[in-house]
N, C-alpha and C. Protein backbone atom coordinates (compact mmCIF):
# COMPACT_ATOMS: atom_id res chain seq x y z
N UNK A 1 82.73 109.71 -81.32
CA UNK A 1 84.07 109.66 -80.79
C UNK A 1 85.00 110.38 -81.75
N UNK A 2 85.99 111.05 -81.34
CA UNK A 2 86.77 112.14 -82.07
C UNK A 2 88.27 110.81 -82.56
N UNK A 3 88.33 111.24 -83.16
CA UNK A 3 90.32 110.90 -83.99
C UNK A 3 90.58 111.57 -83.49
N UNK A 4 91.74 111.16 -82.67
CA UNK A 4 93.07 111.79 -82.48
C UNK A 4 93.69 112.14 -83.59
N UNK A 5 94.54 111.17 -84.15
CA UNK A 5 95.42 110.44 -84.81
C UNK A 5 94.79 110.14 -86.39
N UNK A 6 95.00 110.69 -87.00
CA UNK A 6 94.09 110.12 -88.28
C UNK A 6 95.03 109.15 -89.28
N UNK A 7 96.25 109.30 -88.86
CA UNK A 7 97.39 108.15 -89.62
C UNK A 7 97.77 107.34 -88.82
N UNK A 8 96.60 106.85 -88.09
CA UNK A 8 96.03 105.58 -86.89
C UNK A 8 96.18 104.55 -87.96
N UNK A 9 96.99 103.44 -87.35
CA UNK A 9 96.76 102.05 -88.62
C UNK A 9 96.32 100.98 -87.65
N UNK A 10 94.68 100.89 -88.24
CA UNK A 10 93.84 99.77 -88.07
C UNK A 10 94.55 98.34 -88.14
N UNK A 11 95.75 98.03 -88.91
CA UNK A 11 95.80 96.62 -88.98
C UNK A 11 96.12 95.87 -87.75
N UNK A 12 96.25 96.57 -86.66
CA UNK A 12 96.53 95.19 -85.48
C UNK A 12 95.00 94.81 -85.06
N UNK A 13 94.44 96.14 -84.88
CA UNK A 13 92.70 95.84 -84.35
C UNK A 13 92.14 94.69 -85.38
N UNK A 14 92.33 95.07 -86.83
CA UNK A 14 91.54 94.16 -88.21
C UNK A 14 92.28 92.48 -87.54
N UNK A 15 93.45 92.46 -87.54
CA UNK A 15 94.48 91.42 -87.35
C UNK A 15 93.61 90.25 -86.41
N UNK A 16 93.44 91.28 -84.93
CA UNK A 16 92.67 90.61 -84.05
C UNK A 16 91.47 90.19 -84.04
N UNK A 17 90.51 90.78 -84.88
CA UNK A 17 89.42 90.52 -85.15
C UNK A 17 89.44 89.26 -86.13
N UNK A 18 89.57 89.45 -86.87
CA UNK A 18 90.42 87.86 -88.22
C UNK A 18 90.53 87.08 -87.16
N UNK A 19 91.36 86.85 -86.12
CA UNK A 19 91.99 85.74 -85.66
C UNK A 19 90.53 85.47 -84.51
N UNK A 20 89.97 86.59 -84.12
CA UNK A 20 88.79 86.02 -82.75
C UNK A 20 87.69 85.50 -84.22
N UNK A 21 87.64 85.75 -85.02
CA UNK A 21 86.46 85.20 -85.81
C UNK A 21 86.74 83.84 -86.65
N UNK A 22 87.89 83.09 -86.72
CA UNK A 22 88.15 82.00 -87.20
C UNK A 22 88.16 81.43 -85.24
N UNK A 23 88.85 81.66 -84.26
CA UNK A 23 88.24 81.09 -83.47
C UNK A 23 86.96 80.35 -83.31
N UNK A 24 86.24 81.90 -83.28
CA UNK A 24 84.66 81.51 -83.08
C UNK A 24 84.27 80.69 -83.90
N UNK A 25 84.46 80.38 -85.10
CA UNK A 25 84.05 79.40 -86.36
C UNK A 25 84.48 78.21 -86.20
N UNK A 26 86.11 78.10 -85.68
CA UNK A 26 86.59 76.44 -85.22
C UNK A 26 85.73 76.34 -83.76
N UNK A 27 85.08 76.88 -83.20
CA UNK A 27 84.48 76.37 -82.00
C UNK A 27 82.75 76.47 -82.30
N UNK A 28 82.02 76.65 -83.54
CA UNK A 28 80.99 76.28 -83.84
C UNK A 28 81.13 75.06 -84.92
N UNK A 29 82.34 75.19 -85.15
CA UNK A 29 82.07 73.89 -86.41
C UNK A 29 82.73 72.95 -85.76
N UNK A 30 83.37 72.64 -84.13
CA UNK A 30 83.52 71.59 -83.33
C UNK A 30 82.09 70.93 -82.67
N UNK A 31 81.46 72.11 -82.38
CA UNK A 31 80.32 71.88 -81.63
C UNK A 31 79.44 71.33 -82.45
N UNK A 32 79.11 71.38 -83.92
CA UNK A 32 78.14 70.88 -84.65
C UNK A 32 78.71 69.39 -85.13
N UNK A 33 80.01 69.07 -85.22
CA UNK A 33 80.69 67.92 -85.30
C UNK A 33 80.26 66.95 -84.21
N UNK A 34 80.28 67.56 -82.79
CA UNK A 34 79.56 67.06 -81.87
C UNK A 34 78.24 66.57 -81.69
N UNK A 35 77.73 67.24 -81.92
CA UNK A 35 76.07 67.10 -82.20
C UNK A 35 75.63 66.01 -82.65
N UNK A 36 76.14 66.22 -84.32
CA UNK A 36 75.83 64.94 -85.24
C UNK A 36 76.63 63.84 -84.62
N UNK A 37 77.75 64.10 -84.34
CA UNK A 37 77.92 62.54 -84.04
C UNK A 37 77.68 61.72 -82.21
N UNK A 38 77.22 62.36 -81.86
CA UNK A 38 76.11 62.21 -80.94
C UNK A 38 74.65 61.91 -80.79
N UNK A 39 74.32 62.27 -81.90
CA UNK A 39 73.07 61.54 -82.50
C UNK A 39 73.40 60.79 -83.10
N UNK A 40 74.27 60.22 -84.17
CA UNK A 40 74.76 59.42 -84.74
C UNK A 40 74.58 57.80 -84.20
N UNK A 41 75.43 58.34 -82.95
CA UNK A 41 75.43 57.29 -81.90
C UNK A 41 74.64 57.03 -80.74
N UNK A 42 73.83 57.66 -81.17
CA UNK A 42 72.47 57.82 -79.96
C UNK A 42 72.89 57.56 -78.56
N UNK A 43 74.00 58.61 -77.84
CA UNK A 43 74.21 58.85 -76.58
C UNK A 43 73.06 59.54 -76.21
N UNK A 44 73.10 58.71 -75.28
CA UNK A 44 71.71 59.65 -74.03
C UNK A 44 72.11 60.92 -73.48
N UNK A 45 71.43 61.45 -73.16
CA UNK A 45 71.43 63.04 -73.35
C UNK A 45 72.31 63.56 -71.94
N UNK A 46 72.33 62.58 -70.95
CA UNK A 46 73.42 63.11 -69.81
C UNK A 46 74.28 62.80 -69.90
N UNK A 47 74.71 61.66 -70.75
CA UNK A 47 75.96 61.34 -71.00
C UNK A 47 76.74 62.58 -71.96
N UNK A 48 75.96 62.29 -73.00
CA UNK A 48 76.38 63.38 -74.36
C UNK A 48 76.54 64.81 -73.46
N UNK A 49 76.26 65.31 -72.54
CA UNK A 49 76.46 66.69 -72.35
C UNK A 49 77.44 66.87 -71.67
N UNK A 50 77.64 66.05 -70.75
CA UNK A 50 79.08 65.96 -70.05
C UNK A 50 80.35 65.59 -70.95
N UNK A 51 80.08 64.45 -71.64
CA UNK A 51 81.17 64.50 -73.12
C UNK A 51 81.53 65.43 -73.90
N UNK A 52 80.16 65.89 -74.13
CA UNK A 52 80.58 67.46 -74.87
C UNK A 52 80.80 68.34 -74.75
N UNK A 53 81.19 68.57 -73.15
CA UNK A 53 81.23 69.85 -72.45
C UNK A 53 83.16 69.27 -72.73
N UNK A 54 83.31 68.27 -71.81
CA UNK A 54 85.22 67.51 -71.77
C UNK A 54 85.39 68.15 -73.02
N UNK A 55 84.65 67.71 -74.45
CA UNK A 55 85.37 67.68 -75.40
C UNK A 55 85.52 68.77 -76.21
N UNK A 56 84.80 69.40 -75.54
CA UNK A 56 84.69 71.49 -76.16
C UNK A 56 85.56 72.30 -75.33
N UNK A 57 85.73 71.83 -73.89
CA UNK A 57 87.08 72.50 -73.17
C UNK A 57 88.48 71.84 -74.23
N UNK A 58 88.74 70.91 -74.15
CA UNK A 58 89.86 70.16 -74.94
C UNK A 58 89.86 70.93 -76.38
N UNK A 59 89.48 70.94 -77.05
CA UNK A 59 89.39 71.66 -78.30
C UNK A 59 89.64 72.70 -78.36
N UNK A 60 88.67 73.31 -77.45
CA UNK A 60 88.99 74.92 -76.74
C UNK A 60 90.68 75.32 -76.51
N UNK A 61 90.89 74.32 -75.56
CA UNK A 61 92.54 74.93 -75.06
C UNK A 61 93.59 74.52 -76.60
N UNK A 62 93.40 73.18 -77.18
CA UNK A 62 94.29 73.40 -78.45
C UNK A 62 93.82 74.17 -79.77
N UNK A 63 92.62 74.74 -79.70
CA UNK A 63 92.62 75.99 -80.57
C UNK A 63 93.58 76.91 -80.42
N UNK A 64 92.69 77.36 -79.15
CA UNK A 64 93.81 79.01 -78.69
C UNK A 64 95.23 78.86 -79.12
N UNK A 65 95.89 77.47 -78.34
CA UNK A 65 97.12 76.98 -78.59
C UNK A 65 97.36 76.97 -79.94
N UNK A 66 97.15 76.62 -80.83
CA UNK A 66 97.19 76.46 -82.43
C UNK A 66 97.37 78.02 -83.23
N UNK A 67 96.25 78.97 -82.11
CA UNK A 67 96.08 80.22 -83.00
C UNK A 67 97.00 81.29 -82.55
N UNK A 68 97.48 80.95 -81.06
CA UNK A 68 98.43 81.97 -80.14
C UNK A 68 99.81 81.68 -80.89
N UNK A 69 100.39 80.47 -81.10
CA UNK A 69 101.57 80.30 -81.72
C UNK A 69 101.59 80.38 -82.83
């Protein structure tokens, strides 16, 4: 792919990337929070998936919320 522009400034692309990759990290280190304490408490496995689905949407929407503002 050719440059146009070679005094192109990367920092909004870098910016966005930073912010989708702490996303992705608060939504694997919710999900493993989940896990363990789901075994913890030895929920049965249809229960626990439907819980953890509620509780990964919920997390989900006040991430974004947390990271958009």
């Amino acid at each position: 792919m050719k440059i146009i522009d070679k005094n192109f400034d990367n920092g909004v692309i870098n910016g966005l990337a930073m912010q989708l990759g702490i996303i992705l990290a608060l939504f694997v280190i919710t999900v493993v929070i989940l896990i363990v304490l789901f075994k913890v408490l030895r929920v049965p496995n249809k229960i626990a998936g439907t819980m953890a689905s509620l509780i990964f949407l919920v997390a989900a929407y006040y991430i974004f919320n947390l990271v958009s503002h």
